[in-house]
N, C-alpha and C. Protein backbone atom coordinates (compact mmCIF):
# COMPACT_ATOMS: atom_id res chain seq x y z
N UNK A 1 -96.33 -20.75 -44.01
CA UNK A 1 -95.41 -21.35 -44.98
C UNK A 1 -95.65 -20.70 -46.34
N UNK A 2 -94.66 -20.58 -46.97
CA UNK A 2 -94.72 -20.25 -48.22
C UNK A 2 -95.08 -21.00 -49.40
N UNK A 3 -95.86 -20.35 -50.47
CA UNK A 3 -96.42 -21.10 -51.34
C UNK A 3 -95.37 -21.68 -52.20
N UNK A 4 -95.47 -23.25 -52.23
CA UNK A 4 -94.25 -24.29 -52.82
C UNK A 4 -95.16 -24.87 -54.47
N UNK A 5 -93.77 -25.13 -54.72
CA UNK A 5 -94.67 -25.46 -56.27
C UNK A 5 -93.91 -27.00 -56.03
N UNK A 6 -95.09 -27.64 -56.30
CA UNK A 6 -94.83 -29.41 -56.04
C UNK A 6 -94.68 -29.58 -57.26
N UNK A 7 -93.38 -30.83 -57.57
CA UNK A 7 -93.52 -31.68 -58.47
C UNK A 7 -93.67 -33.00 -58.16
N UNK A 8 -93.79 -34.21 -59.12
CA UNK A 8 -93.60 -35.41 -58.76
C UNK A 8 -93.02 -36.55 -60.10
N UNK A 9 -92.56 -37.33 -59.83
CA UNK A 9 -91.84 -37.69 -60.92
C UNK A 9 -92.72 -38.51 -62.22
N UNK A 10 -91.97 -38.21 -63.47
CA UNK A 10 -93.21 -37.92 -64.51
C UNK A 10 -93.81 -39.85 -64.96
N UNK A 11 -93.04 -40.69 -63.76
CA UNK A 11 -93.77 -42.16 -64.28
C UNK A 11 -94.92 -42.01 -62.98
N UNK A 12 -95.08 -41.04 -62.39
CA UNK A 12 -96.61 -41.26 -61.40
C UNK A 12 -97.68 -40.38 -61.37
N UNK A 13 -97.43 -39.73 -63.24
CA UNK A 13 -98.45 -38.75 -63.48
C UNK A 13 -99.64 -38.54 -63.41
N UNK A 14 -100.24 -39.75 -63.33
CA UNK A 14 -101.68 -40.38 -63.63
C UNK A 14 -101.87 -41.37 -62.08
N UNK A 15 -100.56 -41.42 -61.60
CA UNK A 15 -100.99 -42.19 -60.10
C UNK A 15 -101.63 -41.69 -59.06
N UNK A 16 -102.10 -42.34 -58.18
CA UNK A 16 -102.86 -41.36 -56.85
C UNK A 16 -101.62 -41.79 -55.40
N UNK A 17 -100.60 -42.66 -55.74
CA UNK A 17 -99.68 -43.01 -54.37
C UNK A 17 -98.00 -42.50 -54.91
N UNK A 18 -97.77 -40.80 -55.02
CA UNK A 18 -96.73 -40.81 -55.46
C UNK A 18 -95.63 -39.70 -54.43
N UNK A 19 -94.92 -39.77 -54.42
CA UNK A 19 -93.63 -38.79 -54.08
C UNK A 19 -93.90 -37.12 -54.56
N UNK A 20 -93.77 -36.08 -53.57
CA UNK A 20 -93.71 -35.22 -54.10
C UNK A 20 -92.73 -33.90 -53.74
N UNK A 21 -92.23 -32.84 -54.54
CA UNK A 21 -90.78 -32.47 -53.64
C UNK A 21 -91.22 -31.22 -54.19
N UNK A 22 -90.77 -30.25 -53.41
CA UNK A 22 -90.72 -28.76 -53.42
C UNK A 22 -89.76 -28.07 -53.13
N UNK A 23 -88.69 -27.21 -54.26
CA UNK A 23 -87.75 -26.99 -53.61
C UNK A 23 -87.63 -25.27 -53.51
N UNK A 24 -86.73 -24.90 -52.54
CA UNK A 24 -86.96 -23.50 -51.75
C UNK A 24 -85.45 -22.52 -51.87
N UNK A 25 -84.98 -22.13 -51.82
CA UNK A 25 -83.52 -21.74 -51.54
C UNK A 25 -82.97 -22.34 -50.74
N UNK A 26 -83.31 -23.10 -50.02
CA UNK A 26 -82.40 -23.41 -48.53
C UNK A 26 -83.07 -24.69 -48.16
N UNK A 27 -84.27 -24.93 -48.71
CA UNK A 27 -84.69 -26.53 -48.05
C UNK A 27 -85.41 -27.08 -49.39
N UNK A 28 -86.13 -28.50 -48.84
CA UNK A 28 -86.27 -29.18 -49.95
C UNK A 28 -87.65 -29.65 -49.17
N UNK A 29 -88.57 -29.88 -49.87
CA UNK A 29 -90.21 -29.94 -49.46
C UNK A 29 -90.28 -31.70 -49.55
N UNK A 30 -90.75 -32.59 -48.70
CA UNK A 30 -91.02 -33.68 -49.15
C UNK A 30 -92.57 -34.34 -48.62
N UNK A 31 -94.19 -34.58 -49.52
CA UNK A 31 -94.88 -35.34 -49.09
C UNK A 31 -95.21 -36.34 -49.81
N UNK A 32 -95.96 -36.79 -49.51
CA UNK A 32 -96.82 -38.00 -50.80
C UNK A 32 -98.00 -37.60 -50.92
N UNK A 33 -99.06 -37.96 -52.15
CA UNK A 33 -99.67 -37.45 -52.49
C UNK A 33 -101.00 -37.76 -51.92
N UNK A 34 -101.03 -39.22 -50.96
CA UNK A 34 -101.59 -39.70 -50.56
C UNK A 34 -101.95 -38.44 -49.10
N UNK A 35 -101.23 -37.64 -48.61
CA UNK A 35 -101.23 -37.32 -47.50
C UNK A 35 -100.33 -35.95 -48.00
N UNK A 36 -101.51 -35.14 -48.57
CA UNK A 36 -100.34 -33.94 -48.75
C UNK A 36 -100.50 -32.93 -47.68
N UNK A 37 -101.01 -32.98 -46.45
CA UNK A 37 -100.75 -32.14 -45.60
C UNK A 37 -99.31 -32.33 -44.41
N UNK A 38 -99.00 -33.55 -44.81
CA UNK A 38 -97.75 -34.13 -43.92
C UNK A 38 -96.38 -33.65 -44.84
N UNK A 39 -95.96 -32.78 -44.36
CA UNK A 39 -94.79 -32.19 -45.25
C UNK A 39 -93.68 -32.39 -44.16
N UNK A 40 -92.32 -33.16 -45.01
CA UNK A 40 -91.23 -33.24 -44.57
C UNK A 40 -89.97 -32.12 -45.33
N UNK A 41 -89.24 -30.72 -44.11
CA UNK A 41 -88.69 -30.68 -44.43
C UNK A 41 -87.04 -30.72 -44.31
N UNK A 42 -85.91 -30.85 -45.58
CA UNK A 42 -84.65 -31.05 -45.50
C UNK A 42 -84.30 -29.66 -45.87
N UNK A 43 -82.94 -29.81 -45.05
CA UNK A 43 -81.72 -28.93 -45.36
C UNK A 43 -81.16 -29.90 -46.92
N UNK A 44 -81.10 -28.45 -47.66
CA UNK A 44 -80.42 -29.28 -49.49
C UNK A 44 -79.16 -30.75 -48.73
N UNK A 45 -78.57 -29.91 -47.64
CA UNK A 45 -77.58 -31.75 -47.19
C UNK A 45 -78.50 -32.70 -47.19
N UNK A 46 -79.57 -32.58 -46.36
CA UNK A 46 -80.18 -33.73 -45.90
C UNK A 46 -80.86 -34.50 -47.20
N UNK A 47 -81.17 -33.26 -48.15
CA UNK A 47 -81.85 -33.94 -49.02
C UNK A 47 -80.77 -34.72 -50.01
N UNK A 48 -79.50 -34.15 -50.19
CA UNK A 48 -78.38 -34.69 -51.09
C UNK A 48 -77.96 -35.82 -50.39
N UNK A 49 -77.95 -36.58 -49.40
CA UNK A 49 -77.44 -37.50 -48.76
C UNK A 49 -78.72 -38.54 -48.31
N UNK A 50 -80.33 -37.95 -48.88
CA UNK A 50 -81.04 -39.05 -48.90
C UNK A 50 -81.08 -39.70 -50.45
N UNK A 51 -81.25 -38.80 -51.11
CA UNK A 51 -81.31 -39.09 -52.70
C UNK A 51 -80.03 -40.58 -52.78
N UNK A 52 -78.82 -39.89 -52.39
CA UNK A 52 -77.19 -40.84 -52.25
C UNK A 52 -77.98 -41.92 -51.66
N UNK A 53 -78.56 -42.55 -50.22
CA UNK A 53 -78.97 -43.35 -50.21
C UNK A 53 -79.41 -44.11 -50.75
N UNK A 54 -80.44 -43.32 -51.31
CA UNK A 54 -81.52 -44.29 -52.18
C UNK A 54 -80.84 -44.60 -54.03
N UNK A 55 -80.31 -43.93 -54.36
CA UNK A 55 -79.39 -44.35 -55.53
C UNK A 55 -78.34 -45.43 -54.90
N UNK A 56 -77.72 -45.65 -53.71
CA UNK A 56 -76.74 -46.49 -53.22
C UNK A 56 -77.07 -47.76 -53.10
N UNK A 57 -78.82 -47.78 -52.60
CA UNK A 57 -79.52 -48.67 -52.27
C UNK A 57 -80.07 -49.00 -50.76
N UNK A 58 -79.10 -47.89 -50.07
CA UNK A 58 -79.48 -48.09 -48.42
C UNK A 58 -80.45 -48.49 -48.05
N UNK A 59 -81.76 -48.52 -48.61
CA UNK A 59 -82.89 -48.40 -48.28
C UNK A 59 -84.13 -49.73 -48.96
N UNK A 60 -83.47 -50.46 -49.51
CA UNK A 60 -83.70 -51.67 -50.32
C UNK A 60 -83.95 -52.70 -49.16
N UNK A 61 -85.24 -53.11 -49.45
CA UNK A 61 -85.31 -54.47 -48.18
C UNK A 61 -85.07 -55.90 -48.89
């Protein structure tokens, strides 16, 4: 795999349980920080239509 440059969003700068995304030409990197050897990846769709979720609320219990 190619070397990814992680970000994570800037309210979990100082956290140790956060979201982290890497993006590529063609896919989108997703782990947590808790477990950064478990990498999920999306096609930019998959990733544009989870983001839509989670702004929609799909995912709200």
């Amino acid at each position: 795999m190619e070397e990814l440059s992680w970000a994570r969003p800037s309210s979990c700068a100082n956290a140790n349980n956060c979201p982290e995304v890497a993006v590529t030409g063609d896919s989108v990197y997703v782990r947590s920080s808790l477990a950064p050897s478990s990498i999920a990846r999306l096609t930019l769709s998959e990733w544009r239509d989870l983001v839509s979720g989670i702004r929609d609320g799909e995912f709200d219990v």
